[in-house]
Protein backbone atom coordinates (compact mmCIF):
# COMPACT_ATOMS: atom_id res chain seq x y z
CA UNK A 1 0.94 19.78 18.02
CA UNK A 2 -2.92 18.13 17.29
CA UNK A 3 -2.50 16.13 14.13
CA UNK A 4 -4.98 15.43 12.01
CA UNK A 5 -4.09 11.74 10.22
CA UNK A 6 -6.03 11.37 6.87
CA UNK A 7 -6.42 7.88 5.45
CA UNK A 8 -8.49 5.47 3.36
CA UNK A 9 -8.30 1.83 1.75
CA UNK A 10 -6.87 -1.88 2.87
CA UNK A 11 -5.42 -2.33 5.71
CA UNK A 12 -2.30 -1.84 4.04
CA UNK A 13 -2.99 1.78 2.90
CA UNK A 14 -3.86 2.68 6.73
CA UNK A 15 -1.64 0.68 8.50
CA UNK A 16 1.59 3.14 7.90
CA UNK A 17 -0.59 5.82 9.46
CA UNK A 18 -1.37 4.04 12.15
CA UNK A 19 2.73 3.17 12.25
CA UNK A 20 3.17 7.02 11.41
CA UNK A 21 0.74 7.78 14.73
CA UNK A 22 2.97 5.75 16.97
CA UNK A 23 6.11 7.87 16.33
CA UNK A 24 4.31 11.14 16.75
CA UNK A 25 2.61 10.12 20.11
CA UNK A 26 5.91 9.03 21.18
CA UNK A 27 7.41 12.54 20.12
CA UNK A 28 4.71 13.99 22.08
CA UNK A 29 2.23 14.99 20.30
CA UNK A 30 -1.49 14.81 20.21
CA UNK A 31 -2.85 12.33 17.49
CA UNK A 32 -6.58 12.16 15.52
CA UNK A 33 -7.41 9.72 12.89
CA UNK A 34 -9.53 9.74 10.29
CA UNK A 35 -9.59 5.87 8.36
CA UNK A 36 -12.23 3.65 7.03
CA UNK A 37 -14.59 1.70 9.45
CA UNK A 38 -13.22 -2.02 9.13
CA UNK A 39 -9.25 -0.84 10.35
CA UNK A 40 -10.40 1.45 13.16
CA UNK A 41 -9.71 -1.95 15.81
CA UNK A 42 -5.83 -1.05 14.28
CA UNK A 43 -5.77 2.33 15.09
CA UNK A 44 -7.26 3.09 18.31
CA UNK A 45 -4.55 1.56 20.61
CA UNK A 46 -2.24 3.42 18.85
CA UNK A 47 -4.27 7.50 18.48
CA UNK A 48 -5.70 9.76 20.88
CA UNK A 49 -9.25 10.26 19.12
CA UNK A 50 -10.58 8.35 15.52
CA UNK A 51 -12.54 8.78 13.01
CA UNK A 52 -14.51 5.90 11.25
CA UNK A 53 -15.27 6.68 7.77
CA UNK A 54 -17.40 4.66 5.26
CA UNK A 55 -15.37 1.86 3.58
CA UNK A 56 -15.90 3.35 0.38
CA UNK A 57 -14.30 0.95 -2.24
CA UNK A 58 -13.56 -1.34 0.41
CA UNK A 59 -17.04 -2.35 -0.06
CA UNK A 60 -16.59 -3.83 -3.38
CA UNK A 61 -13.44 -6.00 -1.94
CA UNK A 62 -15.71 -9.52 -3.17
CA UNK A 63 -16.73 -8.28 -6.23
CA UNK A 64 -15.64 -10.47 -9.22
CA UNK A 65 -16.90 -8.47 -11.88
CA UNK A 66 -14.84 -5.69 -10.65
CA UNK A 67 -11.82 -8.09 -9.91
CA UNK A 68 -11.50 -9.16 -13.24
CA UNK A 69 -11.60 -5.98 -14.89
CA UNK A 70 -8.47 -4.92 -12.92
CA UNK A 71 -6.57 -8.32 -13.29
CA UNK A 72 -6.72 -8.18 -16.79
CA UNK A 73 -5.78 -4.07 -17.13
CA UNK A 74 -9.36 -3.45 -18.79
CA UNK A 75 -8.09 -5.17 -21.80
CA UNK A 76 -10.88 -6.35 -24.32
CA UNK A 77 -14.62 -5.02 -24.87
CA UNK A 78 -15.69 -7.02 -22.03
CA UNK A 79 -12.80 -5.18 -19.73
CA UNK A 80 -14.05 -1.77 -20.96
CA UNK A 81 -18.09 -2.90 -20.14
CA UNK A 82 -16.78 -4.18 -16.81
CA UNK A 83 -14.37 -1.24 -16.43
CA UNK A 84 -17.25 1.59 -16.86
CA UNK A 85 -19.55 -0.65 -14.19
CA UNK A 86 -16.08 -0.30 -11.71
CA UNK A 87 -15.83 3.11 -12.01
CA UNK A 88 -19.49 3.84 -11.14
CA UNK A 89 -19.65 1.63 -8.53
CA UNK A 90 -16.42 3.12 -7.24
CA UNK A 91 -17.76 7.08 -7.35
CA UNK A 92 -21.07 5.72 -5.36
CA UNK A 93 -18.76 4.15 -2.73
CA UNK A 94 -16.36 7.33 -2.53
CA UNK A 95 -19.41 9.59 -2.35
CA UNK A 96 -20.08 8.39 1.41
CA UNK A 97 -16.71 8.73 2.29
CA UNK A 98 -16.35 12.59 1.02
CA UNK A 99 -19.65 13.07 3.00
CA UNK A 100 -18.07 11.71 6.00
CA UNK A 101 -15.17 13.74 5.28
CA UNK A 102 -17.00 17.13 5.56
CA UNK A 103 -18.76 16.35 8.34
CA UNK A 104 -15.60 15.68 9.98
CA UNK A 105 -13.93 18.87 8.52
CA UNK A 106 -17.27 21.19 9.81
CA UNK A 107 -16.59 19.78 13.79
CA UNK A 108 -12.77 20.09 13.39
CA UNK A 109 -13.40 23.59 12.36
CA UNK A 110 -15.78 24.14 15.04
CA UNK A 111 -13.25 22.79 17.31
CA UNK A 112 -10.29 24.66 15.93
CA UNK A 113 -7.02 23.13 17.89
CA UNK A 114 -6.38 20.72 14.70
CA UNK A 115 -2.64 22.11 14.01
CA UNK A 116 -1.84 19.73 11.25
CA UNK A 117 -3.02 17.48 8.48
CA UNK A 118 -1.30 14.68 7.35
CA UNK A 119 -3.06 12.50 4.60
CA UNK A 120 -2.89 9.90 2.00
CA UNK A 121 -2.06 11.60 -1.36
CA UNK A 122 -5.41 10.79 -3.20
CA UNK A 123 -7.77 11.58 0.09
CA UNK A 124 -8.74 15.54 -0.07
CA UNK A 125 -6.77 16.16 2.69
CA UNK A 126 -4.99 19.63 1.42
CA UNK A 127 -8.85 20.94 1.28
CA UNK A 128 -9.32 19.96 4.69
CA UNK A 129 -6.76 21.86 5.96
CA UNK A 130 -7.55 24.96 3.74
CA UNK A 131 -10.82 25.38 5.49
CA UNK A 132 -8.70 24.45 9.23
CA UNK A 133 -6.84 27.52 8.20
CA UNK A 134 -3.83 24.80 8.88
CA UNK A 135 -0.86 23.21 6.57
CA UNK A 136 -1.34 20.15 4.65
CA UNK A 137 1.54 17.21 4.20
CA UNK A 138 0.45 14.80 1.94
CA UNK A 139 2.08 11.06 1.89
CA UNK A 140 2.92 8.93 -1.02
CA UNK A 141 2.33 5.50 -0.45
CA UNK A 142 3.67 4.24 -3.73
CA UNK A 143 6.05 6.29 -6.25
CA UNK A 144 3.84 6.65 -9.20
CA UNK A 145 2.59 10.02 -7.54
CA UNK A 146 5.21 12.48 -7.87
CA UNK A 147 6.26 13.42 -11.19
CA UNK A 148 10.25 12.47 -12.00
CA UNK A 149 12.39 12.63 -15.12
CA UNK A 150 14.04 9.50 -13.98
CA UNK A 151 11.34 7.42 -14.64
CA UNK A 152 7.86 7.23 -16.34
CA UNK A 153 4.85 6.60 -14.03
CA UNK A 154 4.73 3.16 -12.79
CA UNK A 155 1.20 2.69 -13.34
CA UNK A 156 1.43 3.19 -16.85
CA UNK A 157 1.35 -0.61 -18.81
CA UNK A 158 3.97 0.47 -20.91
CA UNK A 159 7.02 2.41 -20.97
CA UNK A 160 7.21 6.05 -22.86
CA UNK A 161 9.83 8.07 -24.30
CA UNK A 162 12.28 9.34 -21.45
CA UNK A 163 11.40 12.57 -22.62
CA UNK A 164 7.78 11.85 -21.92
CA UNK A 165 8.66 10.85 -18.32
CA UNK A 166 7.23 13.90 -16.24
CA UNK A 167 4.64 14.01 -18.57
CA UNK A 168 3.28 10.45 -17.71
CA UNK A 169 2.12 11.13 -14.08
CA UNK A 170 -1.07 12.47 -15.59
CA UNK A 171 -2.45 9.13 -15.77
CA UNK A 172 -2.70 8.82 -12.39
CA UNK A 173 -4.11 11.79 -11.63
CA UNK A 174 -6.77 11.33 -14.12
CA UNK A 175 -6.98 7.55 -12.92
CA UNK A 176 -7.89 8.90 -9.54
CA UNK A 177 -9.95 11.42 -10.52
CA UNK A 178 -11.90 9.51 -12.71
CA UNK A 179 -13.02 6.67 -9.83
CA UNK A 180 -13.45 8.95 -7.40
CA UNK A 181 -15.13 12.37 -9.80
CA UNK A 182 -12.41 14.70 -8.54
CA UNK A 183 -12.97 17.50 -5.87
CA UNK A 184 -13.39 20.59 -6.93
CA UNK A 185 -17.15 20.69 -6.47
CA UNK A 186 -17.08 18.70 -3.29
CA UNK A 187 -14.88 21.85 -2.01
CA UNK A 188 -17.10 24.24 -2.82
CA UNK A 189 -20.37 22.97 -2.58
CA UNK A 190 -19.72 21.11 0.73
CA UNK A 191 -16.83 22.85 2.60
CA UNK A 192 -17.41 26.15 1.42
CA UNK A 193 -13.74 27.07 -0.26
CA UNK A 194 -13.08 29.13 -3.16
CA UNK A 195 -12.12 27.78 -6.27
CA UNK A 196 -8.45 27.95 -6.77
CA UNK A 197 -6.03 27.52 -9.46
CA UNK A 198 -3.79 25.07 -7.20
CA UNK A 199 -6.56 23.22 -6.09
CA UNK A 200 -6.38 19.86 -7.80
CA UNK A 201 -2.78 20.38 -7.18
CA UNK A 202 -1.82 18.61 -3.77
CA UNK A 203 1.65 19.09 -3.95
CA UNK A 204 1.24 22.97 -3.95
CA UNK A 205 -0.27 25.10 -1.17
CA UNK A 206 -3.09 27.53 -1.96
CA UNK A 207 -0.66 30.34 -2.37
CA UNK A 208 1.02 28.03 -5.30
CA UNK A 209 4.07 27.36 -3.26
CA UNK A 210 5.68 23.33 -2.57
CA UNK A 211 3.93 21.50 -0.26
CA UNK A 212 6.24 19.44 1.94
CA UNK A 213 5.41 15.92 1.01
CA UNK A 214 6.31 12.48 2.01
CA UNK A 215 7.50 9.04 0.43
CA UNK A 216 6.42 6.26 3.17
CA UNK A 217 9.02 3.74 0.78
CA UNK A 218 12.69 3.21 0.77
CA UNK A 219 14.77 4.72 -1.93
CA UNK A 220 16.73 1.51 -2.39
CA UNK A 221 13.05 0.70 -4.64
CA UNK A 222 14.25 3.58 -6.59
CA UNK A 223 16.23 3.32 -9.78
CA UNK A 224 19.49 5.67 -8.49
CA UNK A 225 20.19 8.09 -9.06
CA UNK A 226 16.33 9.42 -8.58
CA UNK A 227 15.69 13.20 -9.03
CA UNK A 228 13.09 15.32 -7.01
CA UNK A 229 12.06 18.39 -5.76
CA UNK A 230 13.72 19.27 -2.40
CA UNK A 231 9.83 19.41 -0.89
CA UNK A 232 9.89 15.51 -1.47
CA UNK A 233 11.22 13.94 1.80
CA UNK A 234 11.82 9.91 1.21
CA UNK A 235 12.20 8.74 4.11
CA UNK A 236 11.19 5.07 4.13
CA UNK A 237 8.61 2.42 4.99
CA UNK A 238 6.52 3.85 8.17
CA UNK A 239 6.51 0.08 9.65
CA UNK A 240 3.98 -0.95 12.60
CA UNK A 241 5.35 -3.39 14.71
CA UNK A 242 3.95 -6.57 16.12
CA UNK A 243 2.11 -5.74 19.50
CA UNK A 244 4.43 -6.62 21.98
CA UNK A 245 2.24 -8.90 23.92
CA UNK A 246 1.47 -11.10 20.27
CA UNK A 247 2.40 -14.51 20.40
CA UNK A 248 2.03 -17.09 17.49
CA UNK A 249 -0.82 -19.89 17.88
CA UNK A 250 0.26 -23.16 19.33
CA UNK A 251 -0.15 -24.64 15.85
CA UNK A 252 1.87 -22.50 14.28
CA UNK A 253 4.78 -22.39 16.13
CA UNK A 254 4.61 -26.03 16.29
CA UNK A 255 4.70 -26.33 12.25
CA UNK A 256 7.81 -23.90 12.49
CA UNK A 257 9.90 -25.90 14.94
CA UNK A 258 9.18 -29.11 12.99
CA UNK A 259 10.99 -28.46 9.66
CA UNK A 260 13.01 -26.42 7.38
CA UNK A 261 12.01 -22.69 7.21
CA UNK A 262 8.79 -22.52 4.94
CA UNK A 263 7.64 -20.51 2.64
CA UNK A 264 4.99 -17.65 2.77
CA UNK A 265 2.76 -18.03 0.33
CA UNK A 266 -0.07 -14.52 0.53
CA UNK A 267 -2.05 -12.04 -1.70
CA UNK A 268 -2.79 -9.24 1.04
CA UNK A 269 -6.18 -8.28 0.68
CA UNK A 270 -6.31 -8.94 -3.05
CA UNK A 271 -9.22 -11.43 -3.36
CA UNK A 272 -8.87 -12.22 -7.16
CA UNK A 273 -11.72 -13.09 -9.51
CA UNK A 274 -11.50 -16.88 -8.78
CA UNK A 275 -9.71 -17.40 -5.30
CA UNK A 276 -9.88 -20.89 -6.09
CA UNK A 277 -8.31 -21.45 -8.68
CA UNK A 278 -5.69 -19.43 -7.35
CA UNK A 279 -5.51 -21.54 -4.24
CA UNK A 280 -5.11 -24.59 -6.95
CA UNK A 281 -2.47 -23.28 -8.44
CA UNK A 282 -0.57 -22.31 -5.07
CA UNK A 283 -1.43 -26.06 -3.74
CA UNK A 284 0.27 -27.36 -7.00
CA UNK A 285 3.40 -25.06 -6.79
CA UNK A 286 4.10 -25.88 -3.58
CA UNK A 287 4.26 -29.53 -4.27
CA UNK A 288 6.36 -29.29 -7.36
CA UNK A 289 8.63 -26.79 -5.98
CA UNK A 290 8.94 -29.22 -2.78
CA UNK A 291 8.84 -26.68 0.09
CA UNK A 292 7.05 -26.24 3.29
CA UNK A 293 4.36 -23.63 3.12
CA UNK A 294 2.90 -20.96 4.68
CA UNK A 295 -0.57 -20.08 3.08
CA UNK A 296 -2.59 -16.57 4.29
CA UNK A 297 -6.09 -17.24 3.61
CA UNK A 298 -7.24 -14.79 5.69
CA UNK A 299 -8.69 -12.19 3.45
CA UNK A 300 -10.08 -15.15 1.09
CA UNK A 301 -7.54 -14.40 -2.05
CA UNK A 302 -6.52 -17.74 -1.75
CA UNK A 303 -9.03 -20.38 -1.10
CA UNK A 304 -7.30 -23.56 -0.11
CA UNK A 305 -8.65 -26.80 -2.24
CA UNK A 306 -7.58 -29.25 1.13
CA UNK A 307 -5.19 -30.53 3.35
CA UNK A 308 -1.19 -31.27 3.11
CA UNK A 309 1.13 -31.37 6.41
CA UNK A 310 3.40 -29.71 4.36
CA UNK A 311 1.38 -26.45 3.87
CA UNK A 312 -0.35 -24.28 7.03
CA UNK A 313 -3.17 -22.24 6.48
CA UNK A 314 -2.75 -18.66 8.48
CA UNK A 315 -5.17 -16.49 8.99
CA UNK A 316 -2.68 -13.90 9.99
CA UNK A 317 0.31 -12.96 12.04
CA UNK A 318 2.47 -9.86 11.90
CA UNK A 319 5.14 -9.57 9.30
CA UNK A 320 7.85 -8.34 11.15
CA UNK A 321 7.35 -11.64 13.31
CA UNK A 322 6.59 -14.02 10.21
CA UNK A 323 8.22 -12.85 7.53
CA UNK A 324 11.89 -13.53 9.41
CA UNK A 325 11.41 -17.32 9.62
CA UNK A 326 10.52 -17.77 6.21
CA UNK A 327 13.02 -18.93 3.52
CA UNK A 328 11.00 -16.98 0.71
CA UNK A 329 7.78 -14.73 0.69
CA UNK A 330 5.44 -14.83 -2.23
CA UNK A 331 2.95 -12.10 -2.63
CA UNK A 332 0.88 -9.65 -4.59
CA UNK A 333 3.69 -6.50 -4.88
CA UNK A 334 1.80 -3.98 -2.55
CA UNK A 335 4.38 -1.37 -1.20
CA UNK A 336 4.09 -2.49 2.66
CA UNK A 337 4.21 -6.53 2.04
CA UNK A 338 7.74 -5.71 -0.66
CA UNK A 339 8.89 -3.57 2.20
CA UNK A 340 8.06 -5.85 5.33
CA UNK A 341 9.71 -8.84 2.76
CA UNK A 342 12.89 -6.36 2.22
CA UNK A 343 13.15 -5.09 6.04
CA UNK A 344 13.28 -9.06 6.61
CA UNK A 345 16.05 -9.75 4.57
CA UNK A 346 14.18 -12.38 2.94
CA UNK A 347 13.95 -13.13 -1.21
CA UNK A 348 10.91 -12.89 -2.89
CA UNK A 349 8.66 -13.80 -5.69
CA UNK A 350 5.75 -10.76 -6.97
CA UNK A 351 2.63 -12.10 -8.54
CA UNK A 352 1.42 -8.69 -9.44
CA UNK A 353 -2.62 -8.00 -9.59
CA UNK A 354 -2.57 -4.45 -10.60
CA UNK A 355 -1.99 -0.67 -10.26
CA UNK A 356 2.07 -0.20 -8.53
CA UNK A 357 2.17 -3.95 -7.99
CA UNK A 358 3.68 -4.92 -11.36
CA UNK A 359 6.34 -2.01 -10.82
CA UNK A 360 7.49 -3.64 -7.29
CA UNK A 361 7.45 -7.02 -9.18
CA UNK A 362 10.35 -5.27 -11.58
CA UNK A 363 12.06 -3.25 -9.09
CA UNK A 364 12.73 -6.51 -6.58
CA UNK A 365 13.80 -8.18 -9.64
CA UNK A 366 16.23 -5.37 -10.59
CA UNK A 367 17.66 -4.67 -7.67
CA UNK A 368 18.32 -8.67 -7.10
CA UNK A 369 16.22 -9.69 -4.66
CA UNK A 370 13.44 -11.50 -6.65
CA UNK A 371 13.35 -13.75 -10.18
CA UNK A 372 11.25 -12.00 -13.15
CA UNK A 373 7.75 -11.16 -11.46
CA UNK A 374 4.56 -14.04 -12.34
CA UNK A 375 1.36 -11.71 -12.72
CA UNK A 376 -1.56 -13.59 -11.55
CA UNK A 377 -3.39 -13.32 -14.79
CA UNK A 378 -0.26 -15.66 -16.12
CA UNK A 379 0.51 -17.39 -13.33
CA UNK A 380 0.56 -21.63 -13.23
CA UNK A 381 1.64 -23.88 -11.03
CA UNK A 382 4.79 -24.59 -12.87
CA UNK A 383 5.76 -21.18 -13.25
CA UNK A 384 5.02 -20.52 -9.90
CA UNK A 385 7.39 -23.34 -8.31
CA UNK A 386 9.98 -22.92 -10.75
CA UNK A 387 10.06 -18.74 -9.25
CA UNK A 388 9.95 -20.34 -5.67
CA UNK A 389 12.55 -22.86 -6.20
CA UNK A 390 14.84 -20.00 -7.75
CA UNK A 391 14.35 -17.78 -4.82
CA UNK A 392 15.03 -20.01 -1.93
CA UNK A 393 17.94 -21.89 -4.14
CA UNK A 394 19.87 -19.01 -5.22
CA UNK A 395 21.90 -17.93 -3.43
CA UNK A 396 22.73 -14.68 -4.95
CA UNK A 397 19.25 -13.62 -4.25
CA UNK A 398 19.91 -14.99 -0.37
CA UNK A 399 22.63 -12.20 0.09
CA UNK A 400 21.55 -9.51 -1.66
CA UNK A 401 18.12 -9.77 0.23
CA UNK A 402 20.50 -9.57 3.63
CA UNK A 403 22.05 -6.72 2.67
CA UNK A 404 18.94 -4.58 1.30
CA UNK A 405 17.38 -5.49 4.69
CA UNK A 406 20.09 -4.07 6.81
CA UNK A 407 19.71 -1.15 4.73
CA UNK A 408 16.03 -0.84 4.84
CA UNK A 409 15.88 -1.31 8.44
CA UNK A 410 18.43 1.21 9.21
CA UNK A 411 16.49 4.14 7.18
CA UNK A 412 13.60 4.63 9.98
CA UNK A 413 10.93 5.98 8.24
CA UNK A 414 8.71 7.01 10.55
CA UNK A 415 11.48 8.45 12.76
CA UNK A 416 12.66 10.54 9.33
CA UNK A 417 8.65 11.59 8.90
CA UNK A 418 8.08 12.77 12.15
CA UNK A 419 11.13 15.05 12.30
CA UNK A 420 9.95 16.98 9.08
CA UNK A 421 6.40 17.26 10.48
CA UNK A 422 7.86 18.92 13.28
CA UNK A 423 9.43 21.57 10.92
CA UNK A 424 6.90 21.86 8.51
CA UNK A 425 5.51 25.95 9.07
């Protein structure tokens, strides 16, 4: 088959599609990706044609305004004022990217040997295929898309009725829809398509039947047992491996053979509204808590305040080569750091930002591989060391951690993905 791969956000919303194109190259097929302009150096080694698109909200990554709206939940007049500027902003920057969109859509349907399309759950993909005349697979990234009775969305700030549980997944879609101003008129006006009753719907086909969708996350995130409909395939974390010709800076692996394994210390690409006070309070923990360090400055979340031979600013190496040879990993709670940090075997500590973070933060805890999560808009530097301390200390959490990695590893997400692709009809 030619598969069309839709995607858009951090590098950590596009890098399981790029992980995703791997597998289906491998399985022979023909790959095209669609993904925002600043990951495209990720993808192309790794897919037959892509696609840049216009960042979008990636755009508005060093915003602090913005920043602080989300960190503190829109909570407060000033988070509504600053919430309503976000969400404008946000439509603008989406705007481009839905233009890009059709214009990709009009020469793929020009084309017409796109067999497939494949795409990020909040991305318009199921349109795009509509007007390919093709079938649609959207993937779920985090678990606060499809609605469950087992438990209430995770994006929610607080938790509903059980009998409300279903019900709550409306918030996200009217989250989404409300940054990015929905796409019903963006079908029509700009690909053409008839207005349909299932057309906000992307886990239903145009005719109203399931789509086939998948989970890119492990079910061991899950509280078990977890119910869905049999369309909803979850197979695991889609993880891209270290390029096998990577090797770690000098300095690095110099500060690794010297001592006892460090910690990781990283926010993704979660900048923060003050990066250095965040870097202060990191610097702090790590001296309290009396640990080596690794710090990842590289997306400027963390803005270190000087120099310690104890601590080693990164700029970045692969987590399925780092995140082994660390005694803990401290992070924000996105889906693919928790899953590299599980498929490691390694404890954890969840300083949650926003959106599914705070929901990893619990889950880790609950399933005993993490203390209570620290959200950044708490967080201090005695806090902070006292969580480190507990999760390279305990042991409990040491075990545990090795046996959910075995697990996690074994599950092969992408491997699972690819085989229903090939059967979706």
């Amino acid at each position: 088959m030619k598969i069309l791969l839709i995607t858009h956000g951090s590098h950590g919303d596009v890098r399981p599609f790029v992980a995703l194109a791997m597998g289906l190259r491998e399985a022979g097929h023909e790959v095209v990706l669609a993904g925002p302009v600043s990951s495209v150096s990720v993808a192309r080694p790794h897919c037959d044609h892509v696609h840049p698109l216009d960042d979008g909200t990636n755009n508005l990554v060093h915003d602090r305004n913005a920043w602080e709206a989300v960190e503190t939940n829109f909570r407060g007049l000033r988070g509504k004022k600053l919430g309503l500027a976000f969400l404008r902003q946000n439509r603008a920057a989406m705007a481009k990217v839905f233009e890009d969109l059709a214009v990709l859509t009009g020469d793929l349907a020009t084309a017409g040997d796109i067999d497939l399309v494949v795409h990020q759950v909040n991305v318009p993909g199921q349109a795009i295929a509509e007007k390919l005349g093709v079938p649609a697979v959207p993937v779920c990234l985090q678990p606060f898309w499809v609605p469950t009775a087992t438990f209430a969305d995770p994006i929610l700030p607080f938790r509903p009725p059980r009998f409300l549980n279903r019900a709550s997944y409306l918030s996200t879609k009217l989250f989404v829809r409300g940054f990015t101003g929905g796409t019903a008129n963006w079908r029509t006006e700009r690909l053409g398509l008839p207005r349909r009753r299932f057309a906000q719907d992307v886990f239903r086909r145009p005719d109203g039947s399931s789509a086939p969708t998948l989970q890119a996350f492990s079910r061991y995130v899950l509280p078990s047992p977890v119910r869905y409909p049999d369309s909803v395939h979850t197979t695991g974390f889609f993880f891209l491996p270290a390029a096998s010709d990577w090797t770690p800076p000098r300095p690095l692996a110099e500060f690794l053979a010297v001592g006892e394994p460090p910690v990781y210390l990283g926010f993704g690409s979660m900048v923060g509204s003050d990066p250095a006070r965040t870097g202060r309070i990191v610097a702090e923990a790590v001296r309290l808590a009396k640990v080596r360090a690794v710090v990842a400055v590289g997306r400027g979340g963390i803005r270190p305040g000087g120099s310690d031979e104890r601590v080693f600013h990164l700029e970045h190496a692969p987590h399925d080569w780092l995140f082994p040879r660390m005694a803990a990993v401290v992070h924000h709670g996105g889906a693919g750091t928790a899953g590299a940090a599980l498929a490691a075997g390694r404890p954890q500590v969840v300083c949650p930002f926003m959106f599914d973070q705070p929901y990893f933060g619990r889950r880790l805890h609950e399933i005993g591989v993490a203390p209570p999560p620290r959200p950044l808009r708490h967080l201090t530097s005695r806090g902070l060391a006292t969580a480190i301390h507990e999760a390279v200390h305990n042991r409990a959490f040491t075990a545990r951690a090795r046996e959910l990695g075995h697990w996690v590893r074994a599950e092969d997400g992408v491997r699972e993905a690819v085989k229903v692709l090939e059967s979706v009809t």
